[in-house]
Protein backbone atom coordinates (compact mmCIF):
# COMPACT_ATOMS: atom_id res chain seq x y z
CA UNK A 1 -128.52 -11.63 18.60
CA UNK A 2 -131.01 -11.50 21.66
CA UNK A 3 -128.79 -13.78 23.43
CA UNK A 4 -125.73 -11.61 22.57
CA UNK A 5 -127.68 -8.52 23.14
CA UNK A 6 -128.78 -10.16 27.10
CA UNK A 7 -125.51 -11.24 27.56
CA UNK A 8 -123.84 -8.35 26.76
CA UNK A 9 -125.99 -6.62 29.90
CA UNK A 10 -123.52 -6.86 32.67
CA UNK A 11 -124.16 -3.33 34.29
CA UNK A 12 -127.00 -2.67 37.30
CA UNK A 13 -129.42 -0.23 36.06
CA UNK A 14 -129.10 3.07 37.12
CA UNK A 15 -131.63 4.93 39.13
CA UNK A 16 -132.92 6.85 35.86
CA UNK A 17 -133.84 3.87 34.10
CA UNK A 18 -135.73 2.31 36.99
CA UNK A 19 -137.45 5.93 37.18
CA UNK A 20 -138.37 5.94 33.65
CA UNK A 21 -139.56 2.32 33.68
CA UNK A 22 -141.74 3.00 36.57
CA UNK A 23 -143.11 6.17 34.91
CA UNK A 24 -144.13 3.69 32.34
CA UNK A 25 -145.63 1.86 34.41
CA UNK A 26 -142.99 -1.34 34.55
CA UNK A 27 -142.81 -2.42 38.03
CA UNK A 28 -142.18 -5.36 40.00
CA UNK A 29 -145.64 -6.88 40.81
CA UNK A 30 -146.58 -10.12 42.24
CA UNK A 31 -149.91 -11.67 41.61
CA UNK A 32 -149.63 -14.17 44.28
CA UNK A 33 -149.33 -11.56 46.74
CA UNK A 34 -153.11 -10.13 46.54
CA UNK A 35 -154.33 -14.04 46.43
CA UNK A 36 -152.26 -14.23 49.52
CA UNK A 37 -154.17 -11.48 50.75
CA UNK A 38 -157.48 -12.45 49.55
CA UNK A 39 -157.22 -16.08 50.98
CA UNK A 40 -156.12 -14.45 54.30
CA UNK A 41 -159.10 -12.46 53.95
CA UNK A 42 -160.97 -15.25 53.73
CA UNK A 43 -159.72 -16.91 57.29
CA UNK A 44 -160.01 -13.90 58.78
CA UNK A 45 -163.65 -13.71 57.91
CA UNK A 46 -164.02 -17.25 58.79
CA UNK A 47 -162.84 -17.33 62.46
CA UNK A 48 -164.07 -13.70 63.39
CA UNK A 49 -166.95 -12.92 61.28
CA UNK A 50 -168.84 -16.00 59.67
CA UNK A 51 -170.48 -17.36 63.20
CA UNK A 52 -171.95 -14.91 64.36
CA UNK A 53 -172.85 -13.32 60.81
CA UNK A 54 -174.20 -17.32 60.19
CA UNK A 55 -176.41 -16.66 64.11
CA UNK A 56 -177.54 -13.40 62.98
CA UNK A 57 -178.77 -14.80 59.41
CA UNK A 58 -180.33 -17.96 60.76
CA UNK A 59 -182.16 -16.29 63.53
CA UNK A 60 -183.54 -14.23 60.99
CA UNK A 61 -184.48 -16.86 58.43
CA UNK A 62 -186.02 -18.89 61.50
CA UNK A 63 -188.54 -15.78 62.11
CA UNK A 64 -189.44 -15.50 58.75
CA UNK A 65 -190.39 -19.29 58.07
CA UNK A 66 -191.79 -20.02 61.82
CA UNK A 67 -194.10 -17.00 61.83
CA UNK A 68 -194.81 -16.61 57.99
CA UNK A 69 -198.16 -14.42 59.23
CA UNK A 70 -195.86 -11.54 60.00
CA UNK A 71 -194.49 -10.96 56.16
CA UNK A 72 -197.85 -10.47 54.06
CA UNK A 73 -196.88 -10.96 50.19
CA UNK A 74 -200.44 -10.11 49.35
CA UNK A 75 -199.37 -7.07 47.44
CA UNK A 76 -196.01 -5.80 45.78
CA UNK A 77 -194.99 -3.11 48.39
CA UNK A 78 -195.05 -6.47 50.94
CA UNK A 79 -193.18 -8.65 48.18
CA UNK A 80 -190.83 -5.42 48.09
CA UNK A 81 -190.45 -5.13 51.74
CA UNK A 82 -189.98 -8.90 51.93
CA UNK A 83 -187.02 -8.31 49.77
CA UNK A 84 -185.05 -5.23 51.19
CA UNK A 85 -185.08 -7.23 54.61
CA UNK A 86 -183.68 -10.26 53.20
CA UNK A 87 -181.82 -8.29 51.34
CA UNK A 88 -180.30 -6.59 54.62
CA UNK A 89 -179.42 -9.73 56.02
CA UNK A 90 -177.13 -11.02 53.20
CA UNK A 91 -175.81 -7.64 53.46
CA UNK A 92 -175.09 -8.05 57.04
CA UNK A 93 -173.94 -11.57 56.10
CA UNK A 94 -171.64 -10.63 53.20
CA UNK A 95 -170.38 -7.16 53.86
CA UNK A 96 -167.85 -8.07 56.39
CA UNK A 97 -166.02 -10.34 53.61
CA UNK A 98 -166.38 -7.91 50.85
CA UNK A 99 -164.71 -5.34 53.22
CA UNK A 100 -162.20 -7.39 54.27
CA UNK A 101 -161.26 -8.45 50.47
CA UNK A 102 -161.21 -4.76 49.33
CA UNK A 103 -158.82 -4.10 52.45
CA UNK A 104 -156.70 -6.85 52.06
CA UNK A 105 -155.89 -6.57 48.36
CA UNK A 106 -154.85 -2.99 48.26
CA UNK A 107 -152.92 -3.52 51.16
CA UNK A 108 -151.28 -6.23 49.03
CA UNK A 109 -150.92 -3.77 46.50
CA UNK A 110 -149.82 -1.17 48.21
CA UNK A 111 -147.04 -2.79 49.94
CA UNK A 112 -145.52 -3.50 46.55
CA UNK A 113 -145.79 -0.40 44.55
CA UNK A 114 -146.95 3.13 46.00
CA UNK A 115 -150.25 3.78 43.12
CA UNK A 116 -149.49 6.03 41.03
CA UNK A 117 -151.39 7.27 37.23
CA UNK A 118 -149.65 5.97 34.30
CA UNK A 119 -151.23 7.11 31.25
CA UNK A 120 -148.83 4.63 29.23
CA UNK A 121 -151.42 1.13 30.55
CA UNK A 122 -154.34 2.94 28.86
CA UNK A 123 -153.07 3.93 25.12
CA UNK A 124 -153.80 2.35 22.90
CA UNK A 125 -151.54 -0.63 21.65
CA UNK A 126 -151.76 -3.16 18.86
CA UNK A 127 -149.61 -5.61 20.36
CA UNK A 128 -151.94 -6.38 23.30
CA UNK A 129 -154.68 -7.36 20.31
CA UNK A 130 -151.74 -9.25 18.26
CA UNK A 131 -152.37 -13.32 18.56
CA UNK A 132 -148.99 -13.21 17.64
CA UNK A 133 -147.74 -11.48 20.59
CA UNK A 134 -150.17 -13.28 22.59
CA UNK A 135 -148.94 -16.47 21.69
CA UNK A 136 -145.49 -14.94 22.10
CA UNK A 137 -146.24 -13.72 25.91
CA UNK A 138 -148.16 -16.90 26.85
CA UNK A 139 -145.02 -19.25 25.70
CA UNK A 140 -142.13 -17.02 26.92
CA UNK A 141 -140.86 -17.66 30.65
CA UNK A 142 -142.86 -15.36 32.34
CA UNK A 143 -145.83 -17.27 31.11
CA UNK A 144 -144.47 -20.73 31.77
CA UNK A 145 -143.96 -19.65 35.07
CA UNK A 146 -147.50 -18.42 35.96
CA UNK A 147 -148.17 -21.71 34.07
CA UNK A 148 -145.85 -23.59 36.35
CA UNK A 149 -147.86 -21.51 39.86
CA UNK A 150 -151.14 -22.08 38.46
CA UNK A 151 -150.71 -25.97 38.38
CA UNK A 152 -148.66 -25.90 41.58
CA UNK A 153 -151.49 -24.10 43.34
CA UNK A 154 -154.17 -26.24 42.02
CA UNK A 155 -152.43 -29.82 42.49
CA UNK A 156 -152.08 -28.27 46.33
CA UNK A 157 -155.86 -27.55 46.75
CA UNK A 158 -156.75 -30.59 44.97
CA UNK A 159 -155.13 -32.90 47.21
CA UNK A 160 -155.70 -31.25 50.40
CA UNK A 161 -159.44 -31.12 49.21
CA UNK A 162 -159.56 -35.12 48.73
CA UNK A 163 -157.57 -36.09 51.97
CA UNK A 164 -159.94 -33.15 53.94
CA UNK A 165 -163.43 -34.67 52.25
CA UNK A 166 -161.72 -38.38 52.58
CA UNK A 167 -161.19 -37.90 56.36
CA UNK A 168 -164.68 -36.00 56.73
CA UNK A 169 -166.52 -38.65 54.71
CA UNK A 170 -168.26 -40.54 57.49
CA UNK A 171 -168.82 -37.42 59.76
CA UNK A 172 -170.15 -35.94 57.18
CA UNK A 173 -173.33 -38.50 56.30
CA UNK A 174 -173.34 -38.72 60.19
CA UNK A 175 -174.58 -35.44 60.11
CA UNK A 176 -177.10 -35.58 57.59
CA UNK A 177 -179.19 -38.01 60.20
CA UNK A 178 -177.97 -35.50 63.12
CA UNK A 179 -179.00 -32.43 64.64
CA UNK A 180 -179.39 -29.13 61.90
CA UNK A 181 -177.91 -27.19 64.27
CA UNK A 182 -174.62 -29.19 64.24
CA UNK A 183 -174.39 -29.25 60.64
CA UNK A 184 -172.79 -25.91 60.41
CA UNK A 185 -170.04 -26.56 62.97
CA UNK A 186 -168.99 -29.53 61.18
CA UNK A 187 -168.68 -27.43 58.21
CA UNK A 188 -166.70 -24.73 59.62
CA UNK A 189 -164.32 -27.06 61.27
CA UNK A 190 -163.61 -28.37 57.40
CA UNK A 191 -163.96 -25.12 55.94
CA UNK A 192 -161.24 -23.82 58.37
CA UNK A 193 -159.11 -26.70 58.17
CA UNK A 194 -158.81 -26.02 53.97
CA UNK A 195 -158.71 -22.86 54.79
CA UNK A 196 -155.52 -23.01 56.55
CA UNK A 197 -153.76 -25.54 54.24
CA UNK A 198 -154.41 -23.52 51.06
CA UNK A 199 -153.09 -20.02 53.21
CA UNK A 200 -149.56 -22.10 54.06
CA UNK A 201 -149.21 -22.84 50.33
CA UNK A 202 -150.40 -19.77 48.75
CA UNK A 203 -147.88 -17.87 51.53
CA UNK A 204 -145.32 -19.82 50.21
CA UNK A 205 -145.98 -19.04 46.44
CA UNK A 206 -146.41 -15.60 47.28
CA UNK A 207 -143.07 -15.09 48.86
CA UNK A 208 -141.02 -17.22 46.32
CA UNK A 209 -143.25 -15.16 43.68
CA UNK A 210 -142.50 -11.87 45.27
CA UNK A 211 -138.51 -12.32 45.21
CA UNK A 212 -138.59 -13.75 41.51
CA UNK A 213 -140.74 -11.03 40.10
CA UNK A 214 -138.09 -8.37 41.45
CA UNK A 215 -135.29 -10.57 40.63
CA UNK A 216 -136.84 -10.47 36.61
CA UNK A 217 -137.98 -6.82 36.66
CA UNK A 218 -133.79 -6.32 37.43
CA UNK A 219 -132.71 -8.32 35.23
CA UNK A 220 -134.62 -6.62 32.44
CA UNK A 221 -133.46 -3.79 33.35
CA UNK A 222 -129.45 -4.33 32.97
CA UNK A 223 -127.71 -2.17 31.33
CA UNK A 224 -124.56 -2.63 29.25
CA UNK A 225 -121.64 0.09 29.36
CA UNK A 226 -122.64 1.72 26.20
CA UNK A 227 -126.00 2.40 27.39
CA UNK A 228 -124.37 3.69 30.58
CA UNK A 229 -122.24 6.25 29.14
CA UNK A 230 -125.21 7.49 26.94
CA UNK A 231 -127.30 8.18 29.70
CA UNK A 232 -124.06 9.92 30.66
CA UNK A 233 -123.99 11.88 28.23
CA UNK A 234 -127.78 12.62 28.03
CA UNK A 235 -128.14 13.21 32.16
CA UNK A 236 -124.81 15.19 32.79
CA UNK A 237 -123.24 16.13 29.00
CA UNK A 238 -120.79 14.81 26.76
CA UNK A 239 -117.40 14.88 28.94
CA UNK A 240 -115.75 15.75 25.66
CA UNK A 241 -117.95 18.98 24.95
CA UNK A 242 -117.73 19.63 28.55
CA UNK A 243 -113.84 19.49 28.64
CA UNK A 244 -113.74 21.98 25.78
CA UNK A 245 -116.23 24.03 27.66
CA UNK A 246 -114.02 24.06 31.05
CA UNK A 247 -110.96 25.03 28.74
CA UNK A 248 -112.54 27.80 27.08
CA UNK A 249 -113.80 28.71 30.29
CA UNK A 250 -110.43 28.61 31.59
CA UNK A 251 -108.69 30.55 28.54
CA UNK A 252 -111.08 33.32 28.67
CA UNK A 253 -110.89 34.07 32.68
CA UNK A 254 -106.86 33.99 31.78
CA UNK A 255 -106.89 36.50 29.63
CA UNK A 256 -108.91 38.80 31.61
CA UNK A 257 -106.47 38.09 34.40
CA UNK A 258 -103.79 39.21 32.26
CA UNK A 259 -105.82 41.96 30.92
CA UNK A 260 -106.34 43.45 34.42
CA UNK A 261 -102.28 43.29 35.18
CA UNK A 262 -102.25 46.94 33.62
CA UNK A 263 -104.08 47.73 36.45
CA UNK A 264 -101.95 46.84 38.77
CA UNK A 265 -99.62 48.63 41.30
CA UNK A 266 -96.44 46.37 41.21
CA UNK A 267 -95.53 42.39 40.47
CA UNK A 268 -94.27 40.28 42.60
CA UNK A 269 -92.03 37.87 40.70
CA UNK A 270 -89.68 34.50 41.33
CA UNK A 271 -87.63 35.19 38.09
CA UNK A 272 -89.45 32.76 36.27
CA UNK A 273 -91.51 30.25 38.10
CA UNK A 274 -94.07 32.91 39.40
CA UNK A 275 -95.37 35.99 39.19
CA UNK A 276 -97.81 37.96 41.38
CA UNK A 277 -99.56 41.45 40.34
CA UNK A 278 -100.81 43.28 42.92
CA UNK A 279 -102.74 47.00 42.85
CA UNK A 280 -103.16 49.12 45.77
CA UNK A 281 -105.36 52.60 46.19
CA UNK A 282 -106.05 53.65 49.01
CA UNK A 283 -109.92 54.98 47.90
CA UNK A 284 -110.68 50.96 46.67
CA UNK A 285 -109.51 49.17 49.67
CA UNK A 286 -107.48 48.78 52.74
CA UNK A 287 -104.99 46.42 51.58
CA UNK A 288 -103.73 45.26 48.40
CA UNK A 289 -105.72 43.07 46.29
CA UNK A 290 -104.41 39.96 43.85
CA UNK A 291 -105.56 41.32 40.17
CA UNK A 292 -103.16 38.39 38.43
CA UNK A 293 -101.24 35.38 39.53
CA UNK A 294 -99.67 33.07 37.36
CA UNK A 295 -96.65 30.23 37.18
CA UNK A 296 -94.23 29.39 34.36
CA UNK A 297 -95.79 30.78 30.68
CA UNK A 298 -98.46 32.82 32.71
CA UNK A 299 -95.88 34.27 35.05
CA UNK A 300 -93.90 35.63 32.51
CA UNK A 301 -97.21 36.89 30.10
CA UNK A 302 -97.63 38.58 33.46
CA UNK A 303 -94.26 40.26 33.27
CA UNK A 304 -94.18 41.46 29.99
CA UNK A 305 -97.57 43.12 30.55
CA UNK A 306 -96.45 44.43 33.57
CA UNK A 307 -93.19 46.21 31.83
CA UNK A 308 -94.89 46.93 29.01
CA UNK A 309 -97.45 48.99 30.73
CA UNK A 310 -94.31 50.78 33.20
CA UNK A 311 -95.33 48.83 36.65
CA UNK A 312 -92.35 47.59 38.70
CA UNK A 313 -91.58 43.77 38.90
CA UNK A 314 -90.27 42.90 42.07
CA UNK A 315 -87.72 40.01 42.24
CA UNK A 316 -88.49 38.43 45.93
CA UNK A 317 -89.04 34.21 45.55
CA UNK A 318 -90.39 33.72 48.92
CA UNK A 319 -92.74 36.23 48.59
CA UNK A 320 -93.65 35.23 45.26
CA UNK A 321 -93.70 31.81 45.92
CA UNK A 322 -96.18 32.22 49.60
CA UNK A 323 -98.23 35.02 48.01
CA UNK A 324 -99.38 32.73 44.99
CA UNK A 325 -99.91 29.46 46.88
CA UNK A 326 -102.07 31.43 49.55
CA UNK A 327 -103.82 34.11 48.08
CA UNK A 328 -106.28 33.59 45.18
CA UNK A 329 -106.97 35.76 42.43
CA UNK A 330 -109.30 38.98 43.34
CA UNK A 331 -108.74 38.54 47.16
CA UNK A 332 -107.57 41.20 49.99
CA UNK A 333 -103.79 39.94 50.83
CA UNK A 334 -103.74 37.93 54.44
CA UNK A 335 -101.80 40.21 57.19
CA UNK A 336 -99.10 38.10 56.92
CA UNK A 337 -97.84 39.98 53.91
CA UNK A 338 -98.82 43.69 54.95
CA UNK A 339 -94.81 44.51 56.23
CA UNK A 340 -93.52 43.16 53.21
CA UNK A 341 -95.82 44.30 50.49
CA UNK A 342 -96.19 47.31 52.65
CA UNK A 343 -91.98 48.31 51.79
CA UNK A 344 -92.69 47.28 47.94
CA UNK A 345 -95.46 49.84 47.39
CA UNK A 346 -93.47 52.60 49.68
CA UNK A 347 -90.34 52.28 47.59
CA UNK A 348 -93.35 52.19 44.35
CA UNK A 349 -94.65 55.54 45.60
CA UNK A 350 -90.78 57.03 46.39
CA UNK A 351 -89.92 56.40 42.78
CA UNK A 352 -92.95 57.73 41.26
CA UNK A 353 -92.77 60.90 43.35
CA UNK A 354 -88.81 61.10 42.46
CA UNK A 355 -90.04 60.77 38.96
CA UNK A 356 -92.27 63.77 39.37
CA UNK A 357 -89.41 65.90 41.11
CA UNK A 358 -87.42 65.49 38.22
CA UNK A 359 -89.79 66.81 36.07
C-alpha cells in the first residue's frame, strides 16, 4: 500500500503544501553543510589566526615561567590573579576560533533556510521517545544514508591521517631532539596539510548532501491528482458549488434586467435574434442609457415586457444587432447611435403627444 500510495504521487507539490510544510518546520536541511562550515572555520583559523595567537600565548607563558618572582601565589587574591591572566590568554588564544565557528555555522544555516519560530519542533511528541520509531528512523533510507556519510567521512580522515603521520614519521622524532621553537612549525605544516584534505572531502559531501536532501524533501512532498483538486477545492472552492453560484448569480441579474425593461423608453429589436431596451429623460441623463439587452429567449422576454407594459418595439436589425454587441447593459449609448436613436425617441414623443391630442 505505501508503495502504491508513493507511486501513485506523480504531481509537483504546489506552493501551499511547501508553505505548510515549512510552517511545520519540514525543510530541506543539510548537515554536512555546517561541518563544511565548521572545518572551513577551522583553516581559516589556522592560516590567519593560530600563529600569531600561538606568539602571543608563548610569549606570555615564557614570562610567567622565566621570571616566576613576578606572580606571588603566596595568598588567594595572587592564586586568583594568576588565574584571570592565564585565563585571558586562552581567551585571546581561543576566541578567534570560537568566533569564527559561531559565524561560520549560521552562515551555513542561513544560506539554507531563512530562521524562522516553529512551535511544531518543541511539542511534545511520543514518537521521538518511541524505540520503535527510533529503530524505524535509524533503519529507513534517510538513516542509511547518514550511515553511508558518516563512514565515508571517517574512512577519508582515517587514511589521510595514516599517509600524513606515515610521511611525517621521521620529521617528526627529528624534532623531538631539535630546536622547541621549530616544533610548532612542523606541526602546523601537518595540521594544515589534514586540514586541507579533510575540507576537499567534506566540500564534496556537503554539496552531494545539499542536492540530495532537496531532491528527498521534494519527493516527499508529491502530490497525487486527488490531493491536488482538494486543495482546489479547499484554496479556491468547489468548481461545482461555484458554477451554481455564477448561475444563480447570472439568473438573478437577468431578471432584474428584465424587470427594469418597464422602465424603459423604447426597444430596439431584430425580430427575434435581439432585442435592445433603451430609456431616455432628459432630467437623468444626456443620452440614452441600455436598461436591458438580450438575444434569442431573452430578446423576446424583453419584448413581451416591453408590449406588455405599452413601450414601442422598434424593428431595425442593424441597429439592434451594433447596439447590443457594443453597448453593455447600464451604459450611456456611444455617439455613433445619437442620429438614429435620436429619430426613434422623436417619433416615441410624436405618438405620445398625438395620443394626448386625441384625448
Amino acid at each position: 500500500m505505501a508503495d502504491d500510495d508513493k507511486d501513485s504521487k506523480t504531481e509537483d507539490p504546489t506552493q501551499k503544501k511547501k508553505t505548510d510544510a515549512a510552517d511545520k518546520g519540514n525543510v530541506p536541511f543539510s548537515r554536512e553543510l555546517p561541518l563544511f562550515a565548521t572545518v572551513l572555520a577551522s583553516y581559516v583559523y589556522l592560516i590567519f589566526f593560530l600563529p600569531d595567537a600561538l606568539t602571543r600565548t608563548g610569549a606570555a607563558l615564557k614570562d610567567i615561567f622565566e621570571q616566576p618572582d613576578q606572580w606571588k601565589i603566596e595568598t588567594g587574591p595572587d592564586v586568583m590573579s594568576l588565574f584571570v591572566h592565564l585565563g585571558w590568554v586562552c581567551a585571546a588564544l581561543l576566541a578567534p576560533a570560537m568566533i569564527l565557528f559561531m559565524a561560520f555555522g549560521v552562515a551555513a544555516s542561513v544560506a539554507q533556510n531563512m530562521p524562522r519560530p516553529v512551535l511544531e519542533r518543541i511539542r511534545p511528541q511520543f514518537s521521538r521517545i518511541s524505540p520503535a520509531k527510533g529503530f524505524t528512523r535509524m533503519f529507513s533510507l534517510p538513516g542509511l544514508i547518514e550511515f553511508g556519510k558518516s563512514l565515508v567521512k571517517i574512512l577519508i580522515v582515517g587514511v589521510v591521517m595514516f599517509f600524513i603521520m606515515k610521511s611525517e614519521y621521521f620529521s617528526a622524532i627529528d624534532a623531538m631532539f631539535s630546536d622547541p621553537s621549530t616544533i610548532f612549525t612542523r606541526m602546523m605544516s601537518g595540521m594544515q596539510k589534514i586540514t586541507i584534505v579533510v575540507l576537499i572531502a567534506t566540500a564534496v559531501v556537503a554539496i552531494a548532501d545539499f542536492f540530495w536532501t532537496r531532491y528527498h524533501w521534494f519527493s516527499e512532498l508529491r502530490m497525487t491528482r486527488h490531493e491536488i483538486k482538494e486543495e482546489n477545492k479547499q484554496s479556491q472552492g468547489d468548481p461545482f458549488v461555484k458554477s451554481r453560484q455564477r448561475s444563480v448569480m447570472r439568473d438573478r441579474a437577468r431578471r432584474r434586467m428584465i424587470a427594469d425593461v418597464q422602465r424603459a423608453t423604447l426597444v430596439i429589436a431584430n425580430p427575434t435574434h435581439f432585442a435592445v431596451a433603451l430609456r431616455y429623460v432628459r432630467e437623468e441623463n444626456d443620452a440614452p442609457v441600455v436598461v436591458a439587452k438580450g438575444q434569442d429567449l431573452i430578446a423576446l422576454k424583453i419584448r413581451e415586457m416591453a408590449e406588455s407594459n405599452g413601450i414601442p418595439v422598434f424593428e431595425d436589425p442593424p441597429l439592434a444587432r451594433s447596439m447590443f454587441a457594443q453597448v453593455s447593459v447600464d451604459s450611456v449609448i456611444p455617439s455613433v447611435f445619437y442620429k438614429a436613436v435620436a429619430e426613434l425617441i422623436h417619433r416615441v414623443y410624436a405618438a405620445k403627444a398625438k395620443n394626448q391630442r386625441v384625448r
